[in-house]
PDB file of N, CA and C in Angstrom:
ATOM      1  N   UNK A   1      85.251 117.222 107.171  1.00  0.00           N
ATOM      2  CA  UNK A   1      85.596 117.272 105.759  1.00  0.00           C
ATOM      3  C   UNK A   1      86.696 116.244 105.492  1.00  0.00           C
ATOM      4  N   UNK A   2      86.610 115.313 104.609  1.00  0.00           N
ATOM      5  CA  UNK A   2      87.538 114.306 103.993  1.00  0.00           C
ATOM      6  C   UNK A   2      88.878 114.769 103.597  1.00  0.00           C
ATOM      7  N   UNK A   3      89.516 114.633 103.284  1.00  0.00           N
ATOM      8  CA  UNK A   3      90.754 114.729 102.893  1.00  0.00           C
ATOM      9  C   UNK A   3      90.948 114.586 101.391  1.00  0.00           C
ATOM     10  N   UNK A   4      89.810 113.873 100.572  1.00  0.00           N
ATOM     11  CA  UNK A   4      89.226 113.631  99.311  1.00  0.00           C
ATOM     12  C   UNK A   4      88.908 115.477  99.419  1.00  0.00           C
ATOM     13  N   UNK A   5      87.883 115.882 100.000  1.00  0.00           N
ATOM     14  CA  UNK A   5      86.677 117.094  99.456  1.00  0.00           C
ATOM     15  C   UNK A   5      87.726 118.108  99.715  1.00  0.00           C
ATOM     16  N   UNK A   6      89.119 117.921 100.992  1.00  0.00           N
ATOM     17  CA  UNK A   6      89.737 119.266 101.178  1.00  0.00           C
ATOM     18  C   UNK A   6      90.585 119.632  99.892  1.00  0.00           C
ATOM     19  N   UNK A   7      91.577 118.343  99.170  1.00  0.00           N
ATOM     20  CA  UNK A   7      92.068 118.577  98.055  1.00  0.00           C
ATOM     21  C   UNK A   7      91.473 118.779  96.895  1.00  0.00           C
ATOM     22  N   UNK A   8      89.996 118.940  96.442  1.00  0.00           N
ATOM     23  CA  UNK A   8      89.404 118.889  95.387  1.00  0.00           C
ATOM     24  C   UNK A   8      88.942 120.557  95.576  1.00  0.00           C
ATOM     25  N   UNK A   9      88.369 120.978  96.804  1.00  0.00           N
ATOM     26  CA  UNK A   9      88.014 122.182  97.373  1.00  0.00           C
ATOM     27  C   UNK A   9      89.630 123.288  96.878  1.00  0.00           C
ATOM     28  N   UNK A  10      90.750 122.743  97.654  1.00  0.00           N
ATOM     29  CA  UNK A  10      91.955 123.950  97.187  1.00  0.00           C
ATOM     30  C   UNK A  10      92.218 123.719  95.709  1.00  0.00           C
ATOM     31  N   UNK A  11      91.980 122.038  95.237  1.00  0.00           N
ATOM     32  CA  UNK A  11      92.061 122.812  93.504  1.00  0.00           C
ATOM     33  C   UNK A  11      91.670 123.573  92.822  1.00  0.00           C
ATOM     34  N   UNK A  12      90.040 123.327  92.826  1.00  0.00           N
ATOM     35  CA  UNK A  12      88.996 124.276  92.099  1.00  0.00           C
ATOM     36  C   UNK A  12      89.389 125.589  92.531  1.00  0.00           C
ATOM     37  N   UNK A  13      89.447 125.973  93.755  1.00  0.00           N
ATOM     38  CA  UNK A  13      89.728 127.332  94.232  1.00  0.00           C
ATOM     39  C   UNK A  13      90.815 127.699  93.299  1.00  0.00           C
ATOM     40  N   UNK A  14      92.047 127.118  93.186  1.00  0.00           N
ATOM     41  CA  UNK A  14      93.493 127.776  92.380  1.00  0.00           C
ATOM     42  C   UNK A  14      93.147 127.307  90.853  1.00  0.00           C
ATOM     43  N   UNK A  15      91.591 126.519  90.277  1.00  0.00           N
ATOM     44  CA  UNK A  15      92.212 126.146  88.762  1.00  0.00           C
ATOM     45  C   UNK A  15      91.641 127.529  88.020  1.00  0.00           C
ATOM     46  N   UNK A  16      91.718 127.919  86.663  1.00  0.00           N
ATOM     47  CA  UNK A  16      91.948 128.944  86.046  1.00  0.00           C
ATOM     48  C   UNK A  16      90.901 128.317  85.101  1.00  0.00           C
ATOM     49  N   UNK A  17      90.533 127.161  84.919  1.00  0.00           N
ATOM     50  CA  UNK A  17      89.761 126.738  83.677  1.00  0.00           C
ATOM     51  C   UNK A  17      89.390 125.846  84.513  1.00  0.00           C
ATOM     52  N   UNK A  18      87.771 125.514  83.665  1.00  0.00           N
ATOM     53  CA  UNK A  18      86.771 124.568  83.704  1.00  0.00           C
ATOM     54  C   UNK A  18      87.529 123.121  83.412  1.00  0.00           C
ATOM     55  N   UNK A  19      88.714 123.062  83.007  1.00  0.00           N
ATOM     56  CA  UNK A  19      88.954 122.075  82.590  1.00  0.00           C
ATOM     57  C   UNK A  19      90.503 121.517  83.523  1.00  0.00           C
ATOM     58  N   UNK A  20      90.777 122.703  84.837  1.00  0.00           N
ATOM     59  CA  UNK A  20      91.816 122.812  85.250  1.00  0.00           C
ATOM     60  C   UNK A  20      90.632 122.338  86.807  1.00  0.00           C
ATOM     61  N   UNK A  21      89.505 122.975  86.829  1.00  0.00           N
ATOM     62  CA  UNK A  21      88.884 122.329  87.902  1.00  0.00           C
ATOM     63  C   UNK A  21      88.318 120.906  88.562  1.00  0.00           C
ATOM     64  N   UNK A  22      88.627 120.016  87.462  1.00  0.00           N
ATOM     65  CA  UNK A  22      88.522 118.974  88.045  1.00  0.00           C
ATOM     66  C   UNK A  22      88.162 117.828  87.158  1.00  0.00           C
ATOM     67  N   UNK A  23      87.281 118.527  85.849  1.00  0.00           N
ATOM     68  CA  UNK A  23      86.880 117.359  84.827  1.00  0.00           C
ATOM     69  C   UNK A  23      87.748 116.385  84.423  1.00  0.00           C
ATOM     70  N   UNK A  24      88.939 117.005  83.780  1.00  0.00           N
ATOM     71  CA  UNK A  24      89.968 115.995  82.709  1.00  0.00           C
ATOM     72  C   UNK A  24      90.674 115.317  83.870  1.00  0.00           C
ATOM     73  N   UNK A  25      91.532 115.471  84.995  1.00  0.00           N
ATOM     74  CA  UNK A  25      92.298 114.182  85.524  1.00  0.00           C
ATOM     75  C   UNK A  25      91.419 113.320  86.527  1.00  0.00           C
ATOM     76  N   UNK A  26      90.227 113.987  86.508  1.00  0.00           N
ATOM     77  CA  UNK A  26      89.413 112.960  87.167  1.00  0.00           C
ATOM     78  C   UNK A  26      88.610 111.475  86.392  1.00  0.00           C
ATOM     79  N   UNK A  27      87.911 112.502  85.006  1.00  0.00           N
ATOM     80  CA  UNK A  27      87.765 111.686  83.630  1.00  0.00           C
ATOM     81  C   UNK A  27      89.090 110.544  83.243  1.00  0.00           C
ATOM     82  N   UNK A  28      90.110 111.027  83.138  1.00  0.00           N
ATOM     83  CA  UNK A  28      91.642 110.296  83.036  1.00  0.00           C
ATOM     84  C   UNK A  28      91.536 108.966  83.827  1.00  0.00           C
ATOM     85  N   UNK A  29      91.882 109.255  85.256  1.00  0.00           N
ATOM     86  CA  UNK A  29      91.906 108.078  86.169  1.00  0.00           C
ATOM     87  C   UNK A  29      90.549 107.070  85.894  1.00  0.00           C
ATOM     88  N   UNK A  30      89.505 107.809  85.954  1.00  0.00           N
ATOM     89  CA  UNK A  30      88.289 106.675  85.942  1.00  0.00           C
ATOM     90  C   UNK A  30      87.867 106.094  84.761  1.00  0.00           C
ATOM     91  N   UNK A  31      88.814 106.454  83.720  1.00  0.00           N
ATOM     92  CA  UNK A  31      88.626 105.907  82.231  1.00  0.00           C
ATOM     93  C   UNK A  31      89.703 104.572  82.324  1.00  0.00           C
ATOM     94  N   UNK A  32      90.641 105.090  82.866  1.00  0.00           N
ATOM     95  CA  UNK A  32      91.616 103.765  82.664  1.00  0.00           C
ATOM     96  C   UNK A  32      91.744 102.891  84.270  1.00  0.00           C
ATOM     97  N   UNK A  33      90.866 103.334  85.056  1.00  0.00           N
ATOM     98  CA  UNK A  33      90.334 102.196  86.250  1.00  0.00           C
ATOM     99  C   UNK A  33      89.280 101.269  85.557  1.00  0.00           C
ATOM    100  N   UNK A  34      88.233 101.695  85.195  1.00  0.00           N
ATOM    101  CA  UNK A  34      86.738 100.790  84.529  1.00  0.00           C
ATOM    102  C   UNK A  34      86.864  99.618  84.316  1.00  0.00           C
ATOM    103  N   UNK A  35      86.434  99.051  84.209  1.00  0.00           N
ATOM    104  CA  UNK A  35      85.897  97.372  83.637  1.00  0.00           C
ATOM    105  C   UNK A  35      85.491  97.588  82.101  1.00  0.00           C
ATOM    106  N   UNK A  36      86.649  97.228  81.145  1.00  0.00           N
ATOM    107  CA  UNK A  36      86.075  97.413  80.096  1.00  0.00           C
ATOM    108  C   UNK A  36      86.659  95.654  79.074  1.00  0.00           C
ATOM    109  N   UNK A  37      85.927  95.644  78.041  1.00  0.00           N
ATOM    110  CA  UNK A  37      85.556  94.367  77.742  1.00  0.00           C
ATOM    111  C   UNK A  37      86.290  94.560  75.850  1.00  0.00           C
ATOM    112  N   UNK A  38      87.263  93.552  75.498  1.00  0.00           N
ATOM    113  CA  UNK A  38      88.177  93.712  74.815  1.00  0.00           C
ATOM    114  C   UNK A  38      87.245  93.369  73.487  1.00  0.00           C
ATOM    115  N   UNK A  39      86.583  93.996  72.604  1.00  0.00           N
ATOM    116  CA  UNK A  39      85.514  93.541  71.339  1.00  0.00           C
ATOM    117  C   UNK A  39      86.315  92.059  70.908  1.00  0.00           C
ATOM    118  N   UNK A  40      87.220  92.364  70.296  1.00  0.00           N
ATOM    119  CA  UNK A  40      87.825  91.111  69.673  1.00  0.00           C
ATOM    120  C   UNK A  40      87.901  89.955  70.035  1.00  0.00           C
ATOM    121  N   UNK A  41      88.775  90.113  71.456  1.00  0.00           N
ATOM    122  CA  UNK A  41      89.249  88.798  71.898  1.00  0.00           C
ATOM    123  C   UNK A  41      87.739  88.528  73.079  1.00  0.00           C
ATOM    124  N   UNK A  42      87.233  89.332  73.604  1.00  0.00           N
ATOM    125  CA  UNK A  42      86.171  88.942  74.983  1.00  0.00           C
ATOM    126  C   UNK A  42      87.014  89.460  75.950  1.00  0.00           C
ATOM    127  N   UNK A  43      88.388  89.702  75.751  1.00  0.00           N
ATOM    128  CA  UNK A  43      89.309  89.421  77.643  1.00  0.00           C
ATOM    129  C   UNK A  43      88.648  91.153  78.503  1.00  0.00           C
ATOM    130  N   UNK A  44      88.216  90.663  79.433  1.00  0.00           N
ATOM    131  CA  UNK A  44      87.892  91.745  80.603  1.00  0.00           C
ATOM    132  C   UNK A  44      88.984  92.225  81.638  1.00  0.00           C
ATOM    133  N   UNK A  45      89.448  93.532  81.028  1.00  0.00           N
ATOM    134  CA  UNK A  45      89.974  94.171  81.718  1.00  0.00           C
ATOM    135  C   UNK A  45      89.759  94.954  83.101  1.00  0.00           C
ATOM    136  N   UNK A  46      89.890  94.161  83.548  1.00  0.00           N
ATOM    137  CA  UNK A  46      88.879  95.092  85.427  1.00  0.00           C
ATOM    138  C   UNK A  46      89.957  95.404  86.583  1.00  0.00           C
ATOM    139  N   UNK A  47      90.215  96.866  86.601  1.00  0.00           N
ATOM    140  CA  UNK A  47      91.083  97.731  87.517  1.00  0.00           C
ATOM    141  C   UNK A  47      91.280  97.107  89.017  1.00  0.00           C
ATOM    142  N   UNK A  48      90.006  96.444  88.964  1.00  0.00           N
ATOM    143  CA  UNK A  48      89.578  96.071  90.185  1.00  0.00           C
ATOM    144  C   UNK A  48      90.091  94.970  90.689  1.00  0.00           C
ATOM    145  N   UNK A  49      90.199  93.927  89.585  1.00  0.00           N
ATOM    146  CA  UNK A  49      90.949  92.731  89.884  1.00  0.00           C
ATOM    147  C   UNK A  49      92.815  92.906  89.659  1.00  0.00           C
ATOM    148  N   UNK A  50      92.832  93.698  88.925  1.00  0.00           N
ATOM    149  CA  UNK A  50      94.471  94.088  89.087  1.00  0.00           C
ATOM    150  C   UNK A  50      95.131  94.800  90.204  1.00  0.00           C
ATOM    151  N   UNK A  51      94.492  95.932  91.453  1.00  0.00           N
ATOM    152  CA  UNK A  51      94.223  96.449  91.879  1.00  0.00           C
ATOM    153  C   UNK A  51      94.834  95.081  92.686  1.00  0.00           C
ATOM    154  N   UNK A  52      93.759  94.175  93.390  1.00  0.00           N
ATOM    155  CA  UNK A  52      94.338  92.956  94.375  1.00  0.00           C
ATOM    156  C   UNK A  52      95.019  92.156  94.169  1.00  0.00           C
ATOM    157  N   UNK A  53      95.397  91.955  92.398  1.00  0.00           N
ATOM    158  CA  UNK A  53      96.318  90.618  91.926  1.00  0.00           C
ATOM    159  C   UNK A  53      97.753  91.036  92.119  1.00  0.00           C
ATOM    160  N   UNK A  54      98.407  92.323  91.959  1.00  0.00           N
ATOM    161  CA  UNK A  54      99.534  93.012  91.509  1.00  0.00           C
ATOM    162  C   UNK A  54     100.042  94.395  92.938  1.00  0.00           C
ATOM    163  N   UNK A  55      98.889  94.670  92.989  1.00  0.00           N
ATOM    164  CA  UNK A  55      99.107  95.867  94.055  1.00  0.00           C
ATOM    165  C   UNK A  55      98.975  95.768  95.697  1.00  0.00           C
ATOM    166  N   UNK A  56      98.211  93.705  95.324  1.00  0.00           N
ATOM    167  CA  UNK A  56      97.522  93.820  96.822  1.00  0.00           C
ATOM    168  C   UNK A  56      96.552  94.570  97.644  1.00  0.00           C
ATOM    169  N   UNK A  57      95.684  95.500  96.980  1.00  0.00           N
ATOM    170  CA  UNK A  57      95.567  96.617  97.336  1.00  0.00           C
ATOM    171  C   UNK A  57      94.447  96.918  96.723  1.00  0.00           C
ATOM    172  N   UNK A  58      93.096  96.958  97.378  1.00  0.00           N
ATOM    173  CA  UNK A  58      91.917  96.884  96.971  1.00  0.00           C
ATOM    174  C   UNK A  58      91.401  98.733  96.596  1.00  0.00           C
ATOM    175  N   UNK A  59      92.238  99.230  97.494  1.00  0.00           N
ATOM    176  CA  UNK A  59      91.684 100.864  97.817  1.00  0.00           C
ATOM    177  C   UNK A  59      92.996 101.183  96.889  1.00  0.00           C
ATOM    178  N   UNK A  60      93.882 100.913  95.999  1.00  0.00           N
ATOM    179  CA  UNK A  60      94.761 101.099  94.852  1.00  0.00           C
ATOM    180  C   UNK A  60      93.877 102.391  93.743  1.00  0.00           C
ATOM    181  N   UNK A  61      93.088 101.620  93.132  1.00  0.00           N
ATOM    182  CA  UNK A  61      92.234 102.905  92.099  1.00  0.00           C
ATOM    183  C   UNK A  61      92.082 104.246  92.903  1.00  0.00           C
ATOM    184  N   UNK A  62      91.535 104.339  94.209  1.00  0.00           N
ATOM    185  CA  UNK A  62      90.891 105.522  95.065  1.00  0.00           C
ATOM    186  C   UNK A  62      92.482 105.840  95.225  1.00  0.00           C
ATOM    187  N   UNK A  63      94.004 105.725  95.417  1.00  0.00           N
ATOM    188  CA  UNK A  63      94.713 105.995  96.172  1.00  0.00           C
ATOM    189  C   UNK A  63      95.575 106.577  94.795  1.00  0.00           C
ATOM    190  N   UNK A  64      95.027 105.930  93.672  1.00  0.00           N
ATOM    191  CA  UNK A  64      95.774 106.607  92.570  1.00  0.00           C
ATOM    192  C   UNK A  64      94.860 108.143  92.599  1.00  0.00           C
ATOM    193  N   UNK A  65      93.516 107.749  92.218  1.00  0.00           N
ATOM    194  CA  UNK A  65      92.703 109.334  92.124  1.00  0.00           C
ATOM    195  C   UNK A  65      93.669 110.123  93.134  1.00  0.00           C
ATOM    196  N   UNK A  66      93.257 109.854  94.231  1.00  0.00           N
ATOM    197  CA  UNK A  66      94.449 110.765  95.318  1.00  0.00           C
ATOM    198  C   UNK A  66      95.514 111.473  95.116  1.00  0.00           C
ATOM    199  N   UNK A  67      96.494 110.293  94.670  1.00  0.00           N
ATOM    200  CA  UNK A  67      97.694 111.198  93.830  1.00  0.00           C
ATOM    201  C   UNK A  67      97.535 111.849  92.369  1.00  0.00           C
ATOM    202  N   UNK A  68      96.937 111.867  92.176  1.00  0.00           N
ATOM    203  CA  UNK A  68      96.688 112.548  91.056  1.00  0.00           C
ATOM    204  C   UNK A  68      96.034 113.891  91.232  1.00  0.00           C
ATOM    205  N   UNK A  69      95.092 113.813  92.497  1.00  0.00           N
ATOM    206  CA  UNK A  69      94.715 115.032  92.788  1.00  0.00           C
ATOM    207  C   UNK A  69      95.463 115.999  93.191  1.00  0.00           C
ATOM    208  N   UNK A  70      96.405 115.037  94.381  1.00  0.00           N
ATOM    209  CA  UNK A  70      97.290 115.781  94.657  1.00  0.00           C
ATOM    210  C   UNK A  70      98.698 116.470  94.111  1.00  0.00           C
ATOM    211  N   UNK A  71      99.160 115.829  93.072  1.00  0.00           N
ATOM    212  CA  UNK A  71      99.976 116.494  92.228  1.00  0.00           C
ATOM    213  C   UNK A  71      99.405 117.328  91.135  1.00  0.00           C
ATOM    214  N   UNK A  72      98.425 117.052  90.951  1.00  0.00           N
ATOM    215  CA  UNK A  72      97.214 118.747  90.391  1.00  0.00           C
ATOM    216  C   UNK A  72      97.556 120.018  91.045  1.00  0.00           C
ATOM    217  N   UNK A  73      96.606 119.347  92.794  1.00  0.00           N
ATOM    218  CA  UNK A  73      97.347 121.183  93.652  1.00  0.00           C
ATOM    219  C   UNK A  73      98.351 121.237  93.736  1.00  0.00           C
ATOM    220  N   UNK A  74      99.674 120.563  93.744  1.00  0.00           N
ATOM    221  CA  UNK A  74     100.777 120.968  93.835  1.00  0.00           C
ATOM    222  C   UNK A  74     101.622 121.911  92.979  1.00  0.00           C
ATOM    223  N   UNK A  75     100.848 120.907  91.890  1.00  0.00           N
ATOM    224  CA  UNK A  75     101.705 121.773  90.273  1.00  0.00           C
ATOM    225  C   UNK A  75     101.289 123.170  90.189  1.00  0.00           C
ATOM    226  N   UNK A  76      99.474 123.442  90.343  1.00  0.00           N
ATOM    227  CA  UNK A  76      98.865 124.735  90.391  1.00  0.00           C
ATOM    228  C   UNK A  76      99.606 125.340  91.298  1.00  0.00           C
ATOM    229  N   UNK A  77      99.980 125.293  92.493  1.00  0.00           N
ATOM    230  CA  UNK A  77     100.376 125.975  93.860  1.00  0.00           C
ATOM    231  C   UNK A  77     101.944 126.416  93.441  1.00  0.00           C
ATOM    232  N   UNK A  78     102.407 125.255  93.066  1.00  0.00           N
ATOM    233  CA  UNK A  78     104.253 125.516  92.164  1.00  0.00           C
ATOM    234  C   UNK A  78     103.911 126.722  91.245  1.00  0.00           C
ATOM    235  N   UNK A  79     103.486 127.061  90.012  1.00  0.00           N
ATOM    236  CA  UNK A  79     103.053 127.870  89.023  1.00  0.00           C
ATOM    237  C   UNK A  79     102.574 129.070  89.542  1.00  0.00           C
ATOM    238  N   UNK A  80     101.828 129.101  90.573  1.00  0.00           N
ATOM    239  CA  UNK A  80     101.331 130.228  91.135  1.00  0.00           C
ATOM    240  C   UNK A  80     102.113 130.964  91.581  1.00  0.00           C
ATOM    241  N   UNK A  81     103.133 130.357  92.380  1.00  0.00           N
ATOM    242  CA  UNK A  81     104.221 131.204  92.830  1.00  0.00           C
ATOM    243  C   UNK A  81     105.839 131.783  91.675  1.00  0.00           C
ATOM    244  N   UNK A  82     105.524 131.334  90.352  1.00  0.00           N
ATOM    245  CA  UNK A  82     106.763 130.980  89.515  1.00  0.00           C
ATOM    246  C   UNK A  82     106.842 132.538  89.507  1.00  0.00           C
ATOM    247  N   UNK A  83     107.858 133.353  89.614  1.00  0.00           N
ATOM    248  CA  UNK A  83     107.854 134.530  88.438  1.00  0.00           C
ATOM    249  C   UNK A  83     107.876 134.932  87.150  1.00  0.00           C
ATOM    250  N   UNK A  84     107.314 135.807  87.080  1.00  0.00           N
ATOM    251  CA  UNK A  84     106.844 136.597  85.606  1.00  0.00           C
ATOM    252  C   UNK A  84     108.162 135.905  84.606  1.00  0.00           C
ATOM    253  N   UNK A  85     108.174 135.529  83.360  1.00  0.00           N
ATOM    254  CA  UNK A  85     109.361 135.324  82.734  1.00  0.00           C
ATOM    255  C   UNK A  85     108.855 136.261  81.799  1.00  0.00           C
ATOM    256  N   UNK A  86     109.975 137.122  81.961  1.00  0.00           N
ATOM    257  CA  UNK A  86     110.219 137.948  80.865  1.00  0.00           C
ATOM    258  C   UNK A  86     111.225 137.506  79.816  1.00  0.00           C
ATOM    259  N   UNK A  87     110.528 137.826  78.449  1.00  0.00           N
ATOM    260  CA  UNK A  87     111.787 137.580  77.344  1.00  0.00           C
ATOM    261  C   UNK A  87     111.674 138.882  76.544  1.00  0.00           C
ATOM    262  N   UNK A  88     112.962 138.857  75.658  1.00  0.00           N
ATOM    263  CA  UNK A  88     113.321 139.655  75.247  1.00  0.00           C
ATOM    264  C   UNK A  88     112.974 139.416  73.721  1.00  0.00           C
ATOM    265  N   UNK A  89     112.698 140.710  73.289  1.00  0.00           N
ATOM    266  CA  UNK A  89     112.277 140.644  71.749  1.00  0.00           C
ATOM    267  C   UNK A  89     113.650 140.632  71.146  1.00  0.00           C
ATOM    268  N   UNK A  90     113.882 140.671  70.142  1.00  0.00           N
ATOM    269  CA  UNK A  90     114.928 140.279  69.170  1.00  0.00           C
ATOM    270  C   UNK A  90     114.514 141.321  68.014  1.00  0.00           C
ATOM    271  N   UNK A  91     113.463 141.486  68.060  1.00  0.00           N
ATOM    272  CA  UNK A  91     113.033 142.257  66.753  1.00  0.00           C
ATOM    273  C   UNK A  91     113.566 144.015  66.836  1.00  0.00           C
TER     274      UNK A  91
END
């Protein structure tokens, strides 16, 4: 098992919503990695070439998904353990 499938495996397990399991920060990262093409001007924006021009770093996009996954389970795993906050009514 990858190290990709083990962190995606303990998220889904701890997310609470369909939308905590994996869709939106995965959608996120691969929306603003893409190759997308500027209507106006023509200029092609490609993750891919910034990725080796700036980062050096061809496996950069895959290493962001990564952290991103991984501060997903972290935050879920932090929260899970928070205690109950109780407040007090006023009324």
């Amino acid at each position: 098992m990858s190290a990709l499938t083990s962190l995606l495996d303990e998220f889904r397990n701890l997310a609470r919503t369909e939308r905590e399991k994996g869709t939106y920060f995965i959608e996120w990262v691969m929306e603003r990695q893409s190759v997308m093409t500027d209507k106006d001007s023509g200029i092609v924006k490609d993750a891919n070439d910034w990725a080796i021009e700036t980062m050096h770093d061809v496996r950069y996009p895959l290493s962001l998904l990564l952290r991103v996954i991984n501060v997903s389970v972290k935050t879920v795993q932090l929260v899970a353990h928070l205690p109950k906050l109780d407040l007090v009514d006023d009324a």
